[in-house]
C-alpha atoms as a PDB file:
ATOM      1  CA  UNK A   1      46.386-119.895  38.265  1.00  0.00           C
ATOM      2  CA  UNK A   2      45.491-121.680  35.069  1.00  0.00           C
ATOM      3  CA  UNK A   3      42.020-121.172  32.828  1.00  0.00           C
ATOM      4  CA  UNK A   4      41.995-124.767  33.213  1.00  0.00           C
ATOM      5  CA  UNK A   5      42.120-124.049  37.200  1.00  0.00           C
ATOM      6  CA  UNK A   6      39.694-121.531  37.235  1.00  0.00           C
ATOM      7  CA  UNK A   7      37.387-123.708  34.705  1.00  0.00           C
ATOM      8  CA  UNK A   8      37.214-126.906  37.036  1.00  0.00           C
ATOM      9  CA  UNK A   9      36.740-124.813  39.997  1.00  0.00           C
ATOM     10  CA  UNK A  10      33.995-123.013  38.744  1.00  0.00           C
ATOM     11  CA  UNK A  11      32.870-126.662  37.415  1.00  0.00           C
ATOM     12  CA  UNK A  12      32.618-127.513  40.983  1.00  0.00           C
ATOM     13  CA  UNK A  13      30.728-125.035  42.123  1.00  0.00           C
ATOM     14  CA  UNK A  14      27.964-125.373  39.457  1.00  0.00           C
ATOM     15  CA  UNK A  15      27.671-129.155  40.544  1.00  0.00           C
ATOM     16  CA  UNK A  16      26.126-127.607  44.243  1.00  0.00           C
ATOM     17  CA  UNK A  17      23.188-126.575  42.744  1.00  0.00           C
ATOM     18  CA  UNK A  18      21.858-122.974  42.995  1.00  0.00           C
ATOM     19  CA  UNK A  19      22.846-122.668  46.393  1.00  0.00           C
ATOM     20  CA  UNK A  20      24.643-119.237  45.417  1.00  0.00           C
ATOM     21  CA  UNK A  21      24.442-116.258  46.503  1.00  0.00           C
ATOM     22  CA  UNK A  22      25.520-112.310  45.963  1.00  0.00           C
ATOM     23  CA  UNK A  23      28.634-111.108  48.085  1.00  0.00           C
ATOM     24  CA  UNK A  24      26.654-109.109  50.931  1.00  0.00           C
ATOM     25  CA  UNK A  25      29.282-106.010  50.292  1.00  0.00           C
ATOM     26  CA  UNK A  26      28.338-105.919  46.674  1.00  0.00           C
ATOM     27  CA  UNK A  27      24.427-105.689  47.520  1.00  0.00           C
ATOM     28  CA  UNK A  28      24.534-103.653  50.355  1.00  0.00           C
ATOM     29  CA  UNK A  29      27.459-100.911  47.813  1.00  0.00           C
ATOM     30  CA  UNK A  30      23.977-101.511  45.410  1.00  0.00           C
ATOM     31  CA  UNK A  31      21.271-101.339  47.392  1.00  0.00           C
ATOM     32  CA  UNK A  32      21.794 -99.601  50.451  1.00  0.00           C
ATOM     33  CA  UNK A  33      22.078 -95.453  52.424  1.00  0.00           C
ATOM     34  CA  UNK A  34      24.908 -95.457  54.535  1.00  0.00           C
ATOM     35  CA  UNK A  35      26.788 -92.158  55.904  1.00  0.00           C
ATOM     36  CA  UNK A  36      29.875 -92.397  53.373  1.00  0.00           C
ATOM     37  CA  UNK A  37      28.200 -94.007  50.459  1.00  0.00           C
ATOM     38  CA  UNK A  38      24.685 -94.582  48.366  1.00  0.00           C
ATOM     39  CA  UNK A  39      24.120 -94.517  45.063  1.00  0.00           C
ATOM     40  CA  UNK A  40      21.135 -92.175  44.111  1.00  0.00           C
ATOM     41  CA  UNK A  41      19.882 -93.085  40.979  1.00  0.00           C
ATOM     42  CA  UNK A  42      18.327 -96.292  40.035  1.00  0.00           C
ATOM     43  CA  UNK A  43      20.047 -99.626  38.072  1.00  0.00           C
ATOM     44  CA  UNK A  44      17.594 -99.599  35.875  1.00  0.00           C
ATOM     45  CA  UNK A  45      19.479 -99.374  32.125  1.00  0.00           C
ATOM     46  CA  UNK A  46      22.125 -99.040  33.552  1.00  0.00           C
ATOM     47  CA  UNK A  47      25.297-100.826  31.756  1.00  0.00           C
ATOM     48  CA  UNK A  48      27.203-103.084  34.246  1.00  0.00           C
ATOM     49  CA  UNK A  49      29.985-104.980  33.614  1.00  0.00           C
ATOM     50  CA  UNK A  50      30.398-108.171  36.236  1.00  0.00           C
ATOM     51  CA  UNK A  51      34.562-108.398  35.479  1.00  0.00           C
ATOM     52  CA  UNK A  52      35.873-111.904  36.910  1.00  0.00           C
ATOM     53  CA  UNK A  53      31.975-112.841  36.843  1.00  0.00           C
ATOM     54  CA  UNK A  54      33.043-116.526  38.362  1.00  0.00           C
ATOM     55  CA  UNK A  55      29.797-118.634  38.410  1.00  0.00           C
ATOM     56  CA  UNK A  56      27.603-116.053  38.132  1.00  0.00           C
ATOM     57  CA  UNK A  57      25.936-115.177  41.482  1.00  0.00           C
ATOM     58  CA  UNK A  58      25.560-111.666  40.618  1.00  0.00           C
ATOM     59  CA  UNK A  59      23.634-112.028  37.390  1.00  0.00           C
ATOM     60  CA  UNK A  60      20.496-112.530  39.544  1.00  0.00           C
ATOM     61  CA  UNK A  61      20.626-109.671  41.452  1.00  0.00           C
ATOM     62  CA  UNK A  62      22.032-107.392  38.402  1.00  0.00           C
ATOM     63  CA  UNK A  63      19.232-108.242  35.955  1.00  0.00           C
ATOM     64  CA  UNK A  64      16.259-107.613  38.940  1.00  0.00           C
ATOM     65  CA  UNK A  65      17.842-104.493  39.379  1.00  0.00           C
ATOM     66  CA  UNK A  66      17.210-103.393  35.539  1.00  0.00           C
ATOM     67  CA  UNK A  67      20.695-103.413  34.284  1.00  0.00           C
ATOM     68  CA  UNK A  68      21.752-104.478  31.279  1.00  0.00           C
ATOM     69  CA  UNK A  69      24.860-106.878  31.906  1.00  0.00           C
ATOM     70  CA  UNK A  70      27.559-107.887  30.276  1.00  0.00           C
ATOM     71  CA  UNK A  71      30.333-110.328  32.025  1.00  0.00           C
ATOM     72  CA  UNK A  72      33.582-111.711  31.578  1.00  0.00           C
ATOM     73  CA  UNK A  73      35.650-114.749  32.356  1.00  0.00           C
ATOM     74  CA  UNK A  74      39.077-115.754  31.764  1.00  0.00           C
ATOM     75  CA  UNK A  75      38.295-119.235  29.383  1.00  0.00           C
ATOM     76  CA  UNK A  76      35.424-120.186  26.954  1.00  0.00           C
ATOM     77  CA  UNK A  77      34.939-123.181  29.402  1.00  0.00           C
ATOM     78  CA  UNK A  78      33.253-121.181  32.271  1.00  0.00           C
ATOM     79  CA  UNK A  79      31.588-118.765  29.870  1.00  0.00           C
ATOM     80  CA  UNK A  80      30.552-121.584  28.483  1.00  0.00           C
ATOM     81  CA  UNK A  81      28.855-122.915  32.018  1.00  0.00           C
ATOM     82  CA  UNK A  82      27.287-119.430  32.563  1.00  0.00           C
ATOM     83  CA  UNK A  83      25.535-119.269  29.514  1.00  0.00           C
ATOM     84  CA  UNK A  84      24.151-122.472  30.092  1.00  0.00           C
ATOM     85  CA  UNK A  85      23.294-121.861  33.529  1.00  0.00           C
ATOM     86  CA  UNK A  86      21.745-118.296  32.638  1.00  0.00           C
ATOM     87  CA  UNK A  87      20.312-119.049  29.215  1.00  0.00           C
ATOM     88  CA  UNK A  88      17.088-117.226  29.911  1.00  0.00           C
ATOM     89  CA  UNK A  89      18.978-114.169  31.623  1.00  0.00           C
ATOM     90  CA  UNK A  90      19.818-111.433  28.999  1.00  0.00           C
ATOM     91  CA  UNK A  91      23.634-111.086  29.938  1.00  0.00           C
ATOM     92  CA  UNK A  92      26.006-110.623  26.933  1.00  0.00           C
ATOM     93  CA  UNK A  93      29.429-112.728  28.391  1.00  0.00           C
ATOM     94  CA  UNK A  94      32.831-112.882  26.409  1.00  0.00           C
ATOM     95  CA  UNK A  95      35.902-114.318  26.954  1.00  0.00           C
ATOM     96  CA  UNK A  96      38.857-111.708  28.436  1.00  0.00           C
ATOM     97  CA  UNK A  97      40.781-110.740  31.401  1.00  0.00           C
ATOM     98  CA  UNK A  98      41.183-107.835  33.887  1.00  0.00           C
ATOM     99  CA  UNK A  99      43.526-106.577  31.914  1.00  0.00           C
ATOM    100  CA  UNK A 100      42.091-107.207  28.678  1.00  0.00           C
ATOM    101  CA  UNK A 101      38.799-106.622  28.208  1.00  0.00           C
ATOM    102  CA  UNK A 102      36.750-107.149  25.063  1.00  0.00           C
ATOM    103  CA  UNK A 103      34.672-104.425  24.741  1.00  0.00           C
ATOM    104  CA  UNK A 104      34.881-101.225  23.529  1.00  0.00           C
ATOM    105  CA  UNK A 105      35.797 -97.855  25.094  1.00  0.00           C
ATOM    106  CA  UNK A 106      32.498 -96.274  27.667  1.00  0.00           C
ATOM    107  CA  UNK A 107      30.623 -98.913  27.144  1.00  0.00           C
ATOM    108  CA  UNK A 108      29.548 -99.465  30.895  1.00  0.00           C
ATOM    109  CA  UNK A 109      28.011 -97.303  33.441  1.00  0.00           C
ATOM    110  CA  UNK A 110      29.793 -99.514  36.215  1.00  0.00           C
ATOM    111  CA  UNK A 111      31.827-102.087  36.780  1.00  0.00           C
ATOM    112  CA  UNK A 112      31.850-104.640  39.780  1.00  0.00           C
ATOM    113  CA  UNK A 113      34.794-106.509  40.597  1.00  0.00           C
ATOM    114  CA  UNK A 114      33.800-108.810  42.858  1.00  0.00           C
ATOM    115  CA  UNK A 115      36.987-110.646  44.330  1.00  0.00           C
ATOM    116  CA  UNK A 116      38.552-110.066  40.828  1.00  0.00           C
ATOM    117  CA  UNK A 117      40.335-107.094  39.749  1.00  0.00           C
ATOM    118  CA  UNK A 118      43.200-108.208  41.724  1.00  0.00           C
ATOM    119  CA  UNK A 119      44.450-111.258  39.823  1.00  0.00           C
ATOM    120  CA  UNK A 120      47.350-110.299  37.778  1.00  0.00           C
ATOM    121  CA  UNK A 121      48.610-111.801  34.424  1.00  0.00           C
ATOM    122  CA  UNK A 122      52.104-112.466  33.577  1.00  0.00           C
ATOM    123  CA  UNK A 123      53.487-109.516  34.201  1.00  0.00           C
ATOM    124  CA  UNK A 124      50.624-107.407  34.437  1.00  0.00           C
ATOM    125  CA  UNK A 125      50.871-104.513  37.282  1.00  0.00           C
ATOM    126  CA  UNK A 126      47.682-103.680  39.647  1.00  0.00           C
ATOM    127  CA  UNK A 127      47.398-100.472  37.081  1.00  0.00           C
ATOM    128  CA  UNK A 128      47.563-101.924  34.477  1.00  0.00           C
ATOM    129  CA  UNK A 129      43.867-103.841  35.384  1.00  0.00           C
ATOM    130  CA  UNK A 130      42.482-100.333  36.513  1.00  0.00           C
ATOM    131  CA  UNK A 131      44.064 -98.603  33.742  1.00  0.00           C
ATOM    132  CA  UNK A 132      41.499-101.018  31.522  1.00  0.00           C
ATOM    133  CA  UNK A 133      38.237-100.952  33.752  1.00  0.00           C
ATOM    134  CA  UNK A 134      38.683 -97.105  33.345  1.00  0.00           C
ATOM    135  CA  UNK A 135      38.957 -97.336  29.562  1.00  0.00           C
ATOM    136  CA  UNK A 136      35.618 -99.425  29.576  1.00  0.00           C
ATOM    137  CA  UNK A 137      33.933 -97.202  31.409  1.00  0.00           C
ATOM    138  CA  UNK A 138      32.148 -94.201  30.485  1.00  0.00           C
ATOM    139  CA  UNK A 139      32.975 -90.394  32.285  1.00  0.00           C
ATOM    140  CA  UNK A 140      31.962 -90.607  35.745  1.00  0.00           C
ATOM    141  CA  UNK A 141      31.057 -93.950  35.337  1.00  0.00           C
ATOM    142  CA  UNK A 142      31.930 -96.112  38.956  1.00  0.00           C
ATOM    143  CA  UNK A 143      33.960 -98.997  39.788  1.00  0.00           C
ATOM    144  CA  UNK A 144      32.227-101.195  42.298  1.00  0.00           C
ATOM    145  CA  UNK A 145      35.398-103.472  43.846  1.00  0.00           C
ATOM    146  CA  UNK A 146      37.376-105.701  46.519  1.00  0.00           C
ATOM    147  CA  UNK A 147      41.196-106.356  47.282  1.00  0.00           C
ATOM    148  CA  UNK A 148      42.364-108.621  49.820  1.00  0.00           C
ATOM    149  CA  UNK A 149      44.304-107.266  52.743  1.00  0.00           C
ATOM    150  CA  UNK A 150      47.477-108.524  53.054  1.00  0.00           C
ATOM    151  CA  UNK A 151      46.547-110.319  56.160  1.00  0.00           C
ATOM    152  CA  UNK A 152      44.115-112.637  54.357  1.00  0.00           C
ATOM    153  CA  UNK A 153      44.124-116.370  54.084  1.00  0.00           C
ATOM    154  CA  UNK A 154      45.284-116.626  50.481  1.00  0.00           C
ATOM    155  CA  UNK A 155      48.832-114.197  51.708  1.00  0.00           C
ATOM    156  CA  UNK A 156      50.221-116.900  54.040  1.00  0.00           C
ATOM    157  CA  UNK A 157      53.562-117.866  53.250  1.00  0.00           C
ATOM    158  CA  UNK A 158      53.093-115.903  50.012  1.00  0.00           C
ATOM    159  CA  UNK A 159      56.026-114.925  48.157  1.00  0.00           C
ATOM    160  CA  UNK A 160      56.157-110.684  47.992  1.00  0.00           C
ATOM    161  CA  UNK A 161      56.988-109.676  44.204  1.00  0.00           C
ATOM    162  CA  UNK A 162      56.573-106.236  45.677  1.00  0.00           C
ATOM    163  CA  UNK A 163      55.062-104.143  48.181  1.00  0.00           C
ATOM    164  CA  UNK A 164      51.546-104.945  47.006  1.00  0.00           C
ATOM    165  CA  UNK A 165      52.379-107.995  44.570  1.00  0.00           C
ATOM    166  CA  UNK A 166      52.293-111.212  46.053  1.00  0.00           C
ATOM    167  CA  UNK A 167      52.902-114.916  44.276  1.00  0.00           C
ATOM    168  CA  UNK A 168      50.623-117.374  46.011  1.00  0.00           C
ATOM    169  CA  UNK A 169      52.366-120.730  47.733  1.00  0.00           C
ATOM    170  CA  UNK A 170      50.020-122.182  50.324  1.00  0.00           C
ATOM    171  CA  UNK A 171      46.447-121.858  49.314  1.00  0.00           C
ATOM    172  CA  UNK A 172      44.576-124.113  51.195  1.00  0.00           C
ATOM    173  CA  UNK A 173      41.843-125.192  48.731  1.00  0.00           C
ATOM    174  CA  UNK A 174      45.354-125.991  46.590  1.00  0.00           C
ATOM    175  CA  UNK A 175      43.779-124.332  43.338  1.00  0.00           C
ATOM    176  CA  UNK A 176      45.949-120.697  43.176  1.00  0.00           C
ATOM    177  CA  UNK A 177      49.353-121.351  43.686  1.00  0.00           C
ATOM    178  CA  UNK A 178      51.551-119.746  41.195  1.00  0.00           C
ATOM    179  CA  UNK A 179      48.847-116.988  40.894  1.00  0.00           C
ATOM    180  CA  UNK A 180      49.972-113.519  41.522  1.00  0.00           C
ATOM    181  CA  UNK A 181      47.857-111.155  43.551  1.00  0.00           C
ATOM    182  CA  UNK A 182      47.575-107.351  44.709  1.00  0.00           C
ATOM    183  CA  UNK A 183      47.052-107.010  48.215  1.00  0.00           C
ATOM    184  CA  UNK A 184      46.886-104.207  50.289  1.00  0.00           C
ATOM    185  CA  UNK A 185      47.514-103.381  54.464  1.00  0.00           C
ATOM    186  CA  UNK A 186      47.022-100.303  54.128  1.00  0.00           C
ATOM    187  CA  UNK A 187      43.752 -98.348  52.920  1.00  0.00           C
ATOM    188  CA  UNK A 188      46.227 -95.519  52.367  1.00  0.00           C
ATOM    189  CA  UNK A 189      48.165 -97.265  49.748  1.00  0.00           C
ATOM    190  CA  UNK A 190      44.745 -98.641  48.000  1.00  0.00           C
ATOM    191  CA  UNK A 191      43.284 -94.972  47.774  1.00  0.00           C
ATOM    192  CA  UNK A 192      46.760 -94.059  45.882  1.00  0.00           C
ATOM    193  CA  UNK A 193      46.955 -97.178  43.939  1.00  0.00           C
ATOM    194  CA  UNK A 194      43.522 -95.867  42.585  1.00  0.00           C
ATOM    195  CA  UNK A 195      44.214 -92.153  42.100  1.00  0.00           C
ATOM    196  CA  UNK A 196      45.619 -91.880  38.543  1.00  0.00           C
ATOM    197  CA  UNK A 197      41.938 -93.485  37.691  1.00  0.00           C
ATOM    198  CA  UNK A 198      39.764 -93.002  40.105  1.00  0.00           C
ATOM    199  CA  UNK A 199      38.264 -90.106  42.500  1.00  0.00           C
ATOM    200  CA  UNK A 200      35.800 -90.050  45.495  1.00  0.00           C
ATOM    201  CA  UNK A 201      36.961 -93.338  46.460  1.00  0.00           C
ATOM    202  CA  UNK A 202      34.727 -94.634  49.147  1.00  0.00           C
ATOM    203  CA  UNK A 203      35.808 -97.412  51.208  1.00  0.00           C
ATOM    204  CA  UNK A 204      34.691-100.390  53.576  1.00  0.00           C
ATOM    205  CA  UNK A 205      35.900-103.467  54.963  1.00  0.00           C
ATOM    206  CA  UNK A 206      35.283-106.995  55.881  1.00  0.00           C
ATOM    207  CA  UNK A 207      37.002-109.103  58.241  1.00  0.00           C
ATOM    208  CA  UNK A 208      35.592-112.724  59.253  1.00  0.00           C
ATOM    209  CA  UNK A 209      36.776-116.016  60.838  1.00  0.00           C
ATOM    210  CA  UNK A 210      35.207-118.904  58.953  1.00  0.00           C
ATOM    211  CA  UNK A 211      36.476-121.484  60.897  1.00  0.00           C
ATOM    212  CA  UNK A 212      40.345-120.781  60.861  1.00  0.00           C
ATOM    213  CA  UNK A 213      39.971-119.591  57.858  1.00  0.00           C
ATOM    214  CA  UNK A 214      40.337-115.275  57.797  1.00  0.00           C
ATOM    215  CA  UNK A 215      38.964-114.022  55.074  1.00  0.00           C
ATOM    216  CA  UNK A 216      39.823-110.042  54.953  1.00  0.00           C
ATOM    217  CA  UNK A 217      39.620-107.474  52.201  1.00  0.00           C
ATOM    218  CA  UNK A 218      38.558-103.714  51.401  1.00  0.00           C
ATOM    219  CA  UNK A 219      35.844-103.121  49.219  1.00  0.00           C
ATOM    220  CA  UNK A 220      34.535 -99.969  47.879  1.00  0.00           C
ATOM    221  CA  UNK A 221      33.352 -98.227  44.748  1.00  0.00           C
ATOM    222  CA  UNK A 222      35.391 -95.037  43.121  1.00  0.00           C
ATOM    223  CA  UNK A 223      34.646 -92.984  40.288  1.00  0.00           C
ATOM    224  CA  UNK A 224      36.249 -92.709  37.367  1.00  0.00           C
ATOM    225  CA  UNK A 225      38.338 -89.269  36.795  1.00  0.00           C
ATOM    226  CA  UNK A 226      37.481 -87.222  33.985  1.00  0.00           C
END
């Protein structure tokens, strides 16, 4: 998927107004006590990094928490459309990808990859992105994520690079083929994928019928080793 791509989608989402809202895994992981998971201190100063920040629904719901956020996007163009869209938010947004990202090493306290840590450039492995968001972070820092199961919309008829690497052929909004994606079937093979990184890995997951359209993934935060 091209920056150009990703620019004119995110173009067309900005045209709908404000009618956006946070992904309810990433403010329940946030905000909410469950049996396997809750975080126990509070956002506030906190340094979080919204990787693959798309149109910025999160910002919102970041900044009211107290963080201090920083985002990034793969073109100038959408960064561009965030900071005019959030001028009077206090976000600090830069132009990079997941597996280049352009700030320095433990700079965040977490990092949410909301739908994004998956998309893989060139020939960029599913470590290689992890490998980067652990470099950002700072010791014990957490990585607050999703990855599609392989049973997803965006998999059908997808081309399999590998076990977990898939090139995209029939998306149905026509914007990602070409794009290569991680996916995973089984949790299993996620909670290894993340080991070399990343320890008590906590994990949910989401499975919904929009119409014909299933839209499946695991989400979950991990911390980072060391």
């Amino acid at each position: 998927m091209t920056g150009e791509t990703f620019s004119g989608l995110y173009r067309h989402w900005a045209a709908r107004g404000n009618h956006l809202y946070p992904s309810e895994f990433v403010v329940r992981t946030m905000l909410g006590t469950y049996p396997r998971h809750a975080f126990i201190n509070s956002w506030e100063g906190q340094a979080v990094l919204d990787l693959g920040f798309g149109d910025g629904r999160n910002f919102p719901l970041l900044v009211n928490a107290g963080a201090r956020v920083a985002g990034v996007e793969v073109t100038e163009d959408i960064v561009a459309l965030a900071r005019e869209r959030f001028a009077d938010a206090p976000v600090d947004l830069r132009v990079g990808t997941n597996a280049h990202i352009p700030f320095e090493d433990h700079t965040f306290d977490a990092v949410l990859a909301c739908h994004s840590c998956y998309y893989l450039e060139g020939d960029d492995r599913f470590d290689d992105n992890l490998a980067e968001i652990a470099r950002v972070l700072r010791p014990g820092g957490h990585l607050i994520f999703s990855v599609p199961h392989t049973d997803n919309f965006i998999f059908r008829d997808a081309k399999a690079i590998d076990r977990h690497i898939f090139e995209i052929t029939a998306d149905p909004c026509a914007k990602r083929d070409g794009t290569r994606l991680a996916g995973f079937a089984d949790r299993g093979d996620l909670e290894l994928a993340l080991y070399h990184h990343f320890a008590n890995v906590r994990l949910g997951f989401q499975d919904d019928d929009f119409y014909g359209i299933r839209v499946a993934f695991h989400f979950g935060v991990a911390q980072k080793r060391g």
